[in-house]
Structures are given as C-alpha cells and as structure tokens.
PDB file of N, CA and C in Angstrom:
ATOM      1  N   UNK A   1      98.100  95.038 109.314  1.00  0.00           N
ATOM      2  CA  UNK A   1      99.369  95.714 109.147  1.00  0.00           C
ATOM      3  C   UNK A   1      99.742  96.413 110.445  1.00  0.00           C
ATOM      4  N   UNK A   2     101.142  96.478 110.622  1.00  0.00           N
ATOM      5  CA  UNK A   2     101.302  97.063 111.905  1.00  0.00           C
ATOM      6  C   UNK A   2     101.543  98.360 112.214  1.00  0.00           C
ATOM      7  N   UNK A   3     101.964  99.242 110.823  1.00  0.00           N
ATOM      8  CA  UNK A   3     101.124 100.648 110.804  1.00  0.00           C
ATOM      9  C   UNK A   3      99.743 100.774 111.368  1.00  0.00           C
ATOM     10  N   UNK A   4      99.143 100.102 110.908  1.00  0.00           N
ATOM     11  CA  UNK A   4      97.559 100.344 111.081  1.00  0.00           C
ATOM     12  C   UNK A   4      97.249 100.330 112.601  1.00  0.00           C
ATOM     13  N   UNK A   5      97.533  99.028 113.501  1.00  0.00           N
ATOM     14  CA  UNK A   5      97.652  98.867 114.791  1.00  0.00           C
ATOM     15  C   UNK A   5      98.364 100.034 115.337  1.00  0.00           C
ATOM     16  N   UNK A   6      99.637 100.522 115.637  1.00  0.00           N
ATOM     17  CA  UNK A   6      99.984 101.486 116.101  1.00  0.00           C
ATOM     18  C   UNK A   6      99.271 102.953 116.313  1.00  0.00           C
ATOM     19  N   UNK A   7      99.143 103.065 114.633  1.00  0.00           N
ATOM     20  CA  UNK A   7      97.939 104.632 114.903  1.00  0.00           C
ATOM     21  C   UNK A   7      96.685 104.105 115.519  1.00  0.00           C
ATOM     22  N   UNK A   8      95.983 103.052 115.806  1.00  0.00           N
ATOM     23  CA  UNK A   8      94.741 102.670 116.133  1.00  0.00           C
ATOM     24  C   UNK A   8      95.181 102.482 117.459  1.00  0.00           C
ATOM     25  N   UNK A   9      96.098 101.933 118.292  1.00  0.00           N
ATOM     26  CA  UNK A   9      96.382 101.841 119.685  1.00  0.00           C
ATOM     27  C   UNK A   9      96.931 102.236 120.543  1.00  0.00           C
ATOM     28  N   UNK A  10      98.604 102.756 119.424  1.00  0.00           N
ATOM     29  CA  UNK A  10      98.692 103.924 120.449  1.00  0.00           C
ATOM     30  C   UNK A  10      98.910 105.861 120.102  1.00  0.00           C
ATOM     31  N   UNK A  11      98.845 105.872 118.392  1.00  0.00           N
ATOM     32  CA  UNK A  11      98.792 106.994 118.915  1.00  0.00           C
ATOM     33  C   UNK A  11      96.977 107.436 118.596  1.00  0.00           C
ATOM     34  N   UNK A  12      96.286 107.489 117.847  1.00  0.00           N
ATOM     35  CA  UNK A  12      94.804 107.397 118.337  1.00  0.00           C
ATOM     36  C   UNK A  12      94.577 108.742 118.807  1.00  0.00           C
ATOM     37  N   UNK A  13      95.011 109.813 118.239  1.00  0.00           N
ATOM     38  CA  UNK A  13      94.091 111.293 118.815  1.00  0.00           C
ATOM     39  C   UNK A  13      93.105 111.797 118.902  1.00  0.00           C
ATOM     40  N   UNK A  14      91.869 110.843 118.958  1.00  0.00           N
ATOM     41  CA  UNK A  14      90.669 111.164 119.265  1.00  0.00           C
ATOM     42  C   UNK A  14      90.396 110.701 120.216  1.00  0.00           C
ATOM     43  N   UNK A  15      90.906 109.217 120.535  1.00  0.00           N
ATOM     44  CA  UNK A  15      90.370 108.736 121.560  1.00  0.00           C
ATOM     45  C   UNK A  15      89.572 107.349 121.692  1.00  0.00           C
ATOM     46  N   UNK A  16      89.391 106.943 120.327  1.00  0.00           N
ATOM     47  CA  UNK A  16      88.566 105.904 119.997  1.00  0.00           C
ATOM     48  C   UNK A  16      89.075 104.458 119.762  1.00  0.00           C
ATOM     49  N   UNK A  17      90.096 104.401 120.042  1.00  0.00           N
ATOM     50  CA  UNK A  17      90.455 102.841 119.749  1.00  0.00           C
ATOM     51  C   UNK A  17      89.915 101.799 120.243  1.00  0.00           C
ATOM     52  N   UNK A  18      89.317 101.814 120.981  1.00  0.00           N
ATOM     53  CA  UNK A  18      88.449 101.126 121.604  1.00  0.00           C
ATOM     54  C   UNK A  18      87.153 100.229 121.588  1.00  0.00           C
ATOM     55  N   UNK A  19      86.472 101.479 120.326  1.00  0.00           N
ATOM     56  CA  UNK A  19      85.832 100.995 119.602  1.00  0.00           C
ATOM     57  C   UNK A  19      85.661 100.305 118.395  1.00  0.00           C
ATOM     58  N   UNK A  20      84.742  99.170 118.469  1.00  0.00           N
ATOM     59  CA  UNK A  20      84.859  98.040 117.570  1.00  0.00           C
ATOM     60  C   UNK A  20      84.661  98.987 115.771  1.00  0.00           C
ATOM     61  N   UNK A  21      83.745  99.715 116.315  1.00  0.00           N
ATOM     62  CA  UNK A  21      83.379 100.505 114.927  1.00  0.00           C
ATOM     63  C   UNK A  21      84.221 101.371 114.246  1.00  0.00           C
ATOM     64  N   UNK A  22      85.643 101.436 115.204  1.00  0.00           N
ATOM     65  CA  UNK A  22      86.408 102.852 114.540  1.00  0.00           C
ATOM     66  C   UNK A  22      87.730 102.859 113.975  1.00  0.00           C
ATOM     67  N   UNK A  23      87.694 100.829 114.142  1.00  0.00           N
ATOM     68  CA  UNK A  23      88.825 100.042 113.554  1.00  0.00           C
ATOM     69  C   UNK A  23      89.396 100.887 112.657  1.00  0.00           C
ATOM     70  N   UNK A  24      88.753 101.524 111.092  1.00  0.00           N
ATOM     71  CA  UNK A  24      89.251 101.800 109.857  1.00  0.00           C
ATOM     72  C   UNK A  24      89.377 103.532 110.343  1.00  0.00           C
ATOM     73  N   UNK A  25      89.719 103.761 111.326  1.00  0.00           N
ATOM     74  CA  UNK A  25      89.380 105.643 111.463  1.00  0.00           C
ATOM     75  C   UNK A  25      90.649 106.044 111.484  1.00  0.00           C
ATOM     76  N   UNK A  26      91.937 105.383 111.324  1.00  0.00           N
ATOM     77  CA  UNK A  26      92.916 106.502 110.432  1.00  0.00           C
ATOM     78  C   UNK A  26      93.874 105.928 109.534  1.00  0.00           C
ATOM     79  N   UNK A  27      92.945 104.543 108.566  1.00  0.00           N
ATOM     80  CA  UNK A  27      93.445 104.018 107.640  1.00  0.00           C
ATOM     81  C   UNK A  27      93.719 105.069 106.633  1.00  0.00           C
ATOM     82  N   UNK A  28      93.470 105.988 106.582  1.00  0.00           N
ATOM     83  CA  UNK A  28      93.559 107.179 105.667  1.00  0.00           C
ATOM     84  C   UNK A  28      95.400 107.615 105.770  1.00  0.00           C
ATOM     85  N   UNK A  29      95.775 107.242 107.052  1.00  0.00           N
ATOM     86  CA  UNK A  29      97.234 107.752 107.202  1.00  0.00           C
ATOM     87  C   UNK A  29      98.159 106.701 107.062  1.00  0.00           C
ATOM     88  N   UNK A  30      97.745 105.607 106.925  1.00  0.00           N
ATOM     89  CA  UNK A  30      98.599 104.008 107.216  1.00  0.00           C
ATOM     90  C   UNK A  30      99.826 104.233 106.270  1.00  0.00           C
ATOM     91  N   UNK A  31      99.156 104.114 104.550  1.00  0.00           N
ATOM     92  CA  UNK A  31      99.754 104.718 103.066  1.00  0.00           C
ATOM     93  C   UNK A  31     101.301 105.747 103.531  1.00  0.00           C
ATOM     94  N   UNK A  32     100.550 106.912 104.045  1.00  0.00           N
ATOM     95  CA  UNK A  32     101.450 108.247 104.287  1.00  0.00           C
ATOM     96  C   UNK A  32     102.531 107.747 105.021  1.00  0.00           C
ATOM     97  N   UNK A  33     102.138 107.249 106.228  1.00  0.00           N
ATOM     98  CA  UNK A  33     103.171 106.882 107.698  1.00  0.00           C
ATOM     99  C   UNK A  33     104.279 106.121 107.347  1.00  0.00           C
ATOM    100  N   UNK A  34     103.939 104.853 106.207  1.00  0.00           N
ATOM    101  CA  UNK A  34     104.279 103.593 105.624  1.00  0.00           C
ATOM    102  C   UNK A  34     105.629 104.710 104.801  1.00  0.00           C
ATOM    103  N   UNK A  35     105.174 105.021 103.808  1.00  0.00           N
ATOM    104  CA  UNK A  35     106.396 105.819 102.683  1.00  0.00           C
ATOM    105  C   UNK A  35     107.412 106.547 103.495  1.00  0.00           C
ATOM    106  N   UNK A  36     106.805 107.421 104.454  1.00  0.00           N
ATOM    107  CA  UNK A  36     107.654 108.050 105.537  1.00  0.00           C
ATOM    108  C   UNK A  36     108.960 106.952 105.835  1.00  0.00           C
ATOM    109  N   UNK A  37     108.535 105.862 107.095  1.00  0.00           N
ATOM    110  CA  UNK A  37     109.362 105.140 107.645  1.00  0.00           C
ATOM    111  C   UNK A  37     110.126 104.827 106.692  1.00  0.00           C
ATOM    112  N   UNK A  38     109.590 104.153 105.213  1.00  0.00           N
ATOM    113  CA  UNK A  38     110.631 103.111 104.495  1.00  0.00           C
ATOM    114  C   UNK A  38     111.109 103.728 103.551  1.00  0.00           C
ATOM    115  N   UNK A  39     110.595 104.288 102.911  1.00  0.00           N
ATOM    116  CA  UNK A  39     111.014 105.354 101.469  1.00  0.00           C
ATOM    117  C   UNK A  39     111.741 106.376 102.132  1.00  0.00           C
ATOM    118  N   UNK A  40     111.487 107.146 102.755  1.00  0.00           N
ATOM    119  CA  UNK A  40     112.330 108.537 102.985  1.00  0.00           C
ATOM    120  C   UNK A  40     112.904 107.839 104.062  1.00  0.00           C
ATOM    121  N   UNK A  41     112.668 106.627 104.980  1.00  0.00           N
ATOM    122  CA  UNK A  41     113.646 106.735 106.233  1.00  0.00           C
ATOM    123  C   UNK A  41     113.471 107.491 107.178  1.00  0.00           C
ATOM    124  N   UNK A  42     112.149 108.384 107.571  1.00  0.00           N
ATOM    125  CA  UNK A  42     111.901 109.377 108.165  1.00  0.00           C
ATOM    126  C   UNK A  42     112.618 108.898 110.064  1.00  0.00           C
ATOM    127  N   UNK A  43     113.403 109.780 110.525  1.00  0.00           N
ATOM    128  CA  UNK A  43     113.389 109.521 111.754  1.00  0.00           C
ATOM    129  C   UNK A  43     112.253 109.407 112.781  1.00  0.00           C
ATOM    130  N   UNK A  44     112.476 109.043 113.915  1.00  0.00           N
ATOM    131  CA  UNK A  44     111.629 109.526 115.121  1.00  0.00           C
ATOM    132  C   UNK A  44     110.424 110.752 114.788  1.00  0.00           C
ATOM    133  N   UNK A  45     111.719 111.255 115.129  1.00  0.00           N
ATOM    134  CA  UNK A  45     111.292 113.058 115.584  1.00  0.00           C
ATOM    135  C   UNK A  45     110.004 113.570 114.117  1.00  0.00           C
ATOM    136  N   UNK A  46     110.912 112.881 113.372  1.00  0.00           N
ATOM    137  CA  UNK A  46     109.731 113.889 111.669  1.00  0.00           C
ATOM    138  C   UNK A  46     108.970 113.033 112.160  1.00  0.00           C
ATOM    139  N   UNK A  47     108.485 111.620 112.229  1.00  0.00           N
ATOM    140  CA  UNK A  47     107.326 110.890 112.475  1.00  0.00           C
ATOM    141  C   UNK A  47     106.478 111.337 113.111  1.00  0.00           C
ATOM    142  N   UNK A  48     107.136 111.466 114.748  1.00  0.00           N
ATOM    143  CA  UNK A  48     106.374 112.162 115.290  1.00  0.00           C
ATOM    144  C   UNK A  48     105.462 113.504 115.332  1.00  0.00           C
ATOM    145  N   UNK A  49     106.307 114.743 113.971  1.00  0.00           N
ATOM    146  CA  UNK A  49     105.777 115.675 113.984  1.00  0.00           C
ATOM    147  C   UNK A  49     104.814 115.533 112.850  1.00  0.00           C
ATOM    148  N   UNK A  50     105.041 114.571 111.873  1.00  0.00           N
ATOM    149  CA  UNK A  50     104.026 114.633 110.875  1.00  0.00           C
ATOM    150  C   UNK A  50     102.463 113.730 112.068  1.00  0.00           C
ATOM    151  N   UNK A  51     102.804 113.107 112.725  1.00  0.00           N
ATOM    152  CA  UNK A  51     101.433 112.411 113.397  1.00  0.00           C
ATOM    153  C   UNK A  51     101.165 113.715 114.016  1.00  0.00           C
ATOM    154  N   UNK A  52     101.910 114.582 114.850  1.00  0.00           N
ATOM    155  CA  UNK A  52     101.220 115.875 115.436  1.00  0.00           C
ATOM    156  C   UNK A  52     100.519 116.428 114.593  1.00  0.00           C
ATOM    157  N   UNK A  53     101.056 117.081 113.349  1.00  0.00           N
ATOM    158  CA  UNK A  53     100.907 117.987 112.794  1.00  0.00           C
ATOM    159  C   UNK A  53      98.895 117.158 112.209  1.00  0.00           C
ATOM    160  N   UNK A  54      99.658 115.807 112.160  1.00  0.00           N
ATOM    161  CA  UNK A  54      97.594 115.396 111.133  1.00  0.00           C
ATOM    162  C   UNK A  54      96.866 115.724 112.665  1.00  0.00           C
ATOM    163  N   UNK A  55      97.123 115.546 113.619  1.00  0.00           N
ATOM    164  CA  UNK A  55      96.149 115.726 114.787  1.00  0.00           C
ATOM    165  C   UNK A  55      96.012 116.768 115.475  1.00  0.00           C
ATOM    166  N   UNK A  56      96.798 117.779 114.882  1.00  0.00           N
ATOM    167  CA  UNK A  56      96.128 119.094 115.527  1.00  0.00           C
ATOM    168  C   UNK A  56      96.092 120.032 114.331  1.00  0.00           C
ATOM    169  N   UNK A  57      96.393 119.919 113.307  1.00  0.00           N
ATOM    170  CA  UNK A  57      96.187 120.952 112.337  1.00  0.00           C
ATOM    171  C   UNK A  57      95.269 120.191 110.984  1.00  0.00           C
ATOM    172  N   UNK A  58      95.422 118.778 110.699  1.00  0.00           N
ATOM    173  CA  UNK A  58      94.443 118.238 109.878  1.00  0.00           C
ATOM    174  C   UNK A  58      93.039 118.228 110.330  1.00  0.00           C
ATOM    175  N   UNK A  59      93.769 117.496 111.894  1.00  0.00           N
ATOM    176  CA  UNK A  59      91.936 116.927 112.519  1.00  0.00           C
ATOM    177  C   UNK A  59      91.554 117.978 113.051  1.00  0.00           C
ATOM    178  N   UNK A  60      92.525 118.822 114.019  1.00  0.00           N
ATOM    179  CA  UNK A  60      91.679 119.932 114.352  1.00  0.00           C
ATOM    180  C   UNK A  60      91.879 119.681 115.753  1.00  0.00           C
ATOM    181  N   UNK A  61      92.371 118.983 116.103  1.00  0.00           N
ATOM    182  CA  UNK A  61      92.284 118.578 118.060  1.00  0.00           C
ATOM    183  C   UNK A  61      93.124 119.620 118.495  1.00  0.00           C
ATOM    184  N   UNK A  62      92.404 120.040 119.659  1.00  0.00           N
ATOM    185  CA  UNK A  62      92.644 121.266 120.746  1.00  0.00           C
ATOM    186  C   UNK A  62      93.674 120.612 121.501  1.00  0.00           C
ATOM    187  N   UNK A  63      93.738 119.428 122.318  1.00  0.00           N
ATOM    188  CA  UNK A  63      94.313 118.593 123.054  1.00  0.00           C
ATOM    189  C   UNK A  63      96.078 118.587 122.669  1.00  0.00           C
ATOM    190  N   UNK A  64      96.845 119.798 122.656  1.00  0.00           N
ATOM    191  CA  UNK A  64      97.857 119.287 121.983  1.00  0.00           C
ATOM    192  C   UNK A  64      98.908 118.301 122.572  1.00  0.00           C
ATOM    193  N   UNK A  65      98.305 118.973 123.882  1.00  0.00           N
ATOM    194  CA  UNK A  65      99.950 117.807 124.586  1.00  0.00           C
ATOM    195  C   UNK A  65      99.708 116.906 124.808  1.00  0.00           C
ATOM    196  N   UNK A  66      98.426 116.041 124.921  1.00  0.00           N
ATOM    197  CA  UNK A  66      98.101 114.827 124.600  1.00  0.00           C
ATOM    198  C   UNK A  66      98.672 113.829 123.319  1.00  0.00           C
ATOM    199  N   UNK A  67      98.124 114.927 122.132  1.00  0.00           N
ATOM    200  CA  UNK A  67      98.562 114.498 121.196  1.00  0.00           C
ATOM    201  C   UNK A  67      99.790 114.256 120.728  1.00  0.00           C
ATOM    202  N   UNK A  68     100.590 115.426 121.407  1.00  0.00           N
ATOM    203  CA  UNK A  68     101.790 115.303 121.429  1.00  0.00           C
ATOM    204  C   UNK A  68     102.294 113.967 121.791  1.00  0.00           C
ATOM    205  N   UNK A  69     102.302 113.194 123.175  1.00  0.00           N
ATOM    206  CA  UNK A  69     103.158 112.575 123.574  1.00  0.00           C
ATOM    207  C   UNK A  69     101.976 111.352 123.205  1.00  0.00           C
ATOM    208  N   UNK A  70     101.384 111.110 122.579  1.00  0.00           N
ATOM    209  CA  UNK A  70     100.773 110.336 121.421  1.00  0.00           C
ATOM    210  C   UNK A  70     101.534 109.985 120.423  1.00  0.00           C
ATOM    211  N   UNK A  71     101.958 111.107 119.941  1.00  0.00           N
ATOM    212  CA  UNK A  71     102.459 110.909 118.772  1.00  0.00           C
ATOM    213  C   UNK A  71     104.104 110.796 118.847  1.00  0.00           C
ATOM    214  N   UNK A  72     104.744 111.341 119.834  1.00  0.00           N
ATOM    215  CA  UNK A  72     106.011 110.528 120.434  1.00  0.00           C
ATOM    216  C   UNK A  72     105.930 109.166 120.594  1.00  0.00           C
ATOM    217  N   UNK A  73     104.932 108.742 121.321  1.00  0.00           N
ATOM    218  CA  UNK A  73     104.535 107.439 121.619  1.00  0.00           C
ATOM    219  C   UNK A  73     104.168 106.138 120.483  1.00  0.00           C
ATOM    220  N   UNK A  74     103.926 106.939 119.506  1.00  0.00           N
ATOM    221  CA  UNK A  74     103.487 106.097 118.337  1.00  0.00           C
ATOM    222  C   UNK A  74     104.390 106.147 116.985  1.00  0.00           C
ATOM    223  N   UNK A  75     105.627 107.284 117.056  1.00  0.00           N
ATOM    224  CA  UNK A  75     106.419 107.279 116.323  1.00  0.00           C
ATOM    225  C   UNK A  75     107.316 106.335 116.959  1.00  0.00           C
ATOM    226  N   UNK A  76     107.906 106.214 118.056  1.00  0.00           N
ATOM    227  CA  UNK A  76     108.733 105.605 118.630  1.00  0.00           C
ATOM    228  C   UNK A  76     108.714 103.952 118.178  1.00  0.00           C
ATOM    229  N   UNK A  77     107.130 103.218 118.220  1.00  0.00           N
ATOM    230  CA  UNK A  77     106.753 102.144 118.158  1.00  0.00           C
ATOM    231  C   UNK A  77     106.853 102.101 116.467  1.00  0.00           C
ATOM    232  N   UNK A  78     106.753 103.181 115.863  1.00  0.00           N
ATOM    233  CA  UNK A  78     107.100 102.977 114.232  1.00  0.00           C
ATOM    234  C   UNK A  78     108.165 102.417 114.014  1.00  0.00           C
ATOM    235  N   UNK A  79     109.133 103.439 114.113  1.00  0.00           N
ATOM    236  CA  UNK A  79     110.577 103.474 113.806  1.00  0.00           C
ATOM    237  C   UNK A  79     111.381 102.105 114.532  1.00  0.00           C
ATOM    238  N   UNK A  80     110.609 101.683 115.709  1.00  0.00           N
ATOM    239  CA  UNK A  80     111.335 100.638 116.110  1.00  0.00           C
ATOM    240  C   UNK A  80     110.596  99.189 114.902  1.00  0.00           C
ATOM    241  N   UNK A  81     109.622  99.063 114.577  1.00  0.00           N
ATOM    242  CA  UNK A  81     108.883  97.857 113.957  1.00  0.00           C
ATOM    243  C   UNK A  81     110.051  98.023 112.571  1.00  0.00           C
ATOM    244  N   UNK A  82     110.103  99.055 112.034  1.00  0.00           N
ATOM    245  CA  UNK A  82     110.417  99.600 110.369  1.00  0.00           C
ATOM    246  C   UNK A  82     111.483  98.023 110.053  1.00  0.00           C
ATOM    247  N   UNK A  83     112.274  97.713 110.479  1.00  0.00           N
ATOM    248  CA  UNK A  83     113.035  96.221 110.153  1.00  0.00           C
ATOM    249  C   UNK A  83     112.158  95.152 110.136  1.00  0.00           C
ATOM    250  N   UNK A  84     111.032  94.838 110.554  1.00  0.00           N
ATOM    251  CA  UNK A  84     110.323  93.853 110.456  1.00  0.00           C
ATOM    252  C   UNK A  84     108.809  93.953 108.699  1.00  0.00           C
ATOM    253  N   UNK A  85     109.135  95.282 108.426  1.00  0.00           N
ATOM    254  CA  UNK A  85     108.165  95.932 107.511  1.00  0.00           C
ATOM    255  C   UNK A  85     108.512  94.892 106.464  1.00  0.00           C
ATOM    256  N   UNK A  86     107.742  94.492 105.772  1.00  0.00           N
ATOM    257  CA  UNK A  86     108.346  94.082 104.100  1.00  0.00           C
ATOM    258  C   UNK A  86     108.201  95.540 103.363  1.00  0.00           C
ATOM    259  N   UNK A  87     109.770  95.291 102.696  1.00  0.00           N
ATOM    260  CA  UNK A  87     109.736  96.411 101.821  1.00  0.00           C
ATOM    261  C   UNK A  87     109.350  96.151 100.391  1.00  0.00           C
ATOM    262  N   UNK A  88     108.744  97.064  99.685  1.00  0.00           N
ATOM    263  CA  UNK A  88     107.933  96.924  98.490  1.00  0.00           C
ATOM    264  C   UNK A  88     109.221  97.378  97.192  1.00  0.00           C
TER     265      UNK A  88
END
C-alpha cells in the first residue's frame, strides 16, 4: 500500500527505513493516515500535523524539526497519491 511506503520512506521519524527488519514499524498508523486523506479529506497541513504530532508527542522524538519537515515531506506525498487510492 502506498500509505505504508510513504511513512516507511519518507516520513520515517526514527530513522529506520532502511532496515529490512523495520518494514512493519509504523503499520500501526497506515489505518489512521488512510481515513484522514479519504474520509475526512484531511488537507496537507492537518496531515502533516497529525504525522508531527505521532512523532513527537506519541513516539516521544526530541528531533522536532527533523520531524517536522518529515512530516511536511510525507504529507505532501499523501495528499498528492489520495486520487490514485481505491476508495472503500
């Protein structure tokens, strides 16, 4: 799924995409991200702040402005795919 790819490549606030083992490490958000884009229509900007908000106040990462323009970076690549999504 191409939720799944996006948080795994580019926005990724730990750092681990890389690894073969950490494939499934934020299938936990795919579900959430997914309803956002297509159900509510979430813009950019909320995308982006709900991916901030899981990576510095869920996960706990110190790193914010990383995460930040992570999560600019990975909302952007959402909101642009959302026409290619099958909708349920």
């Amino acid at each position: 799924m191409e939720v799944r790819r996006i948080l795994n490549q580019v926005w990724d606030p730990i750092g681990i995409g890389d690894l073969p083992d950490a494939e499934g490490e934020y299938d936990n958000y795919v579900g959430e991200i997914y309803v956002m884009l297509m159900d509510r229509e979430a813009s950019e900007a909320d995308t982006a702040a709900r991916l901030y908000w899981l990576g510095t106040e869920y996960m706990g990462i110190s790193a914010k402005e990383i995460v930040a323009e992570r999560s600019a970076a990975a909302a952007r690549a959402l909101v642009a795919c959302r026409p290619s999504f099958q909708t349920h």
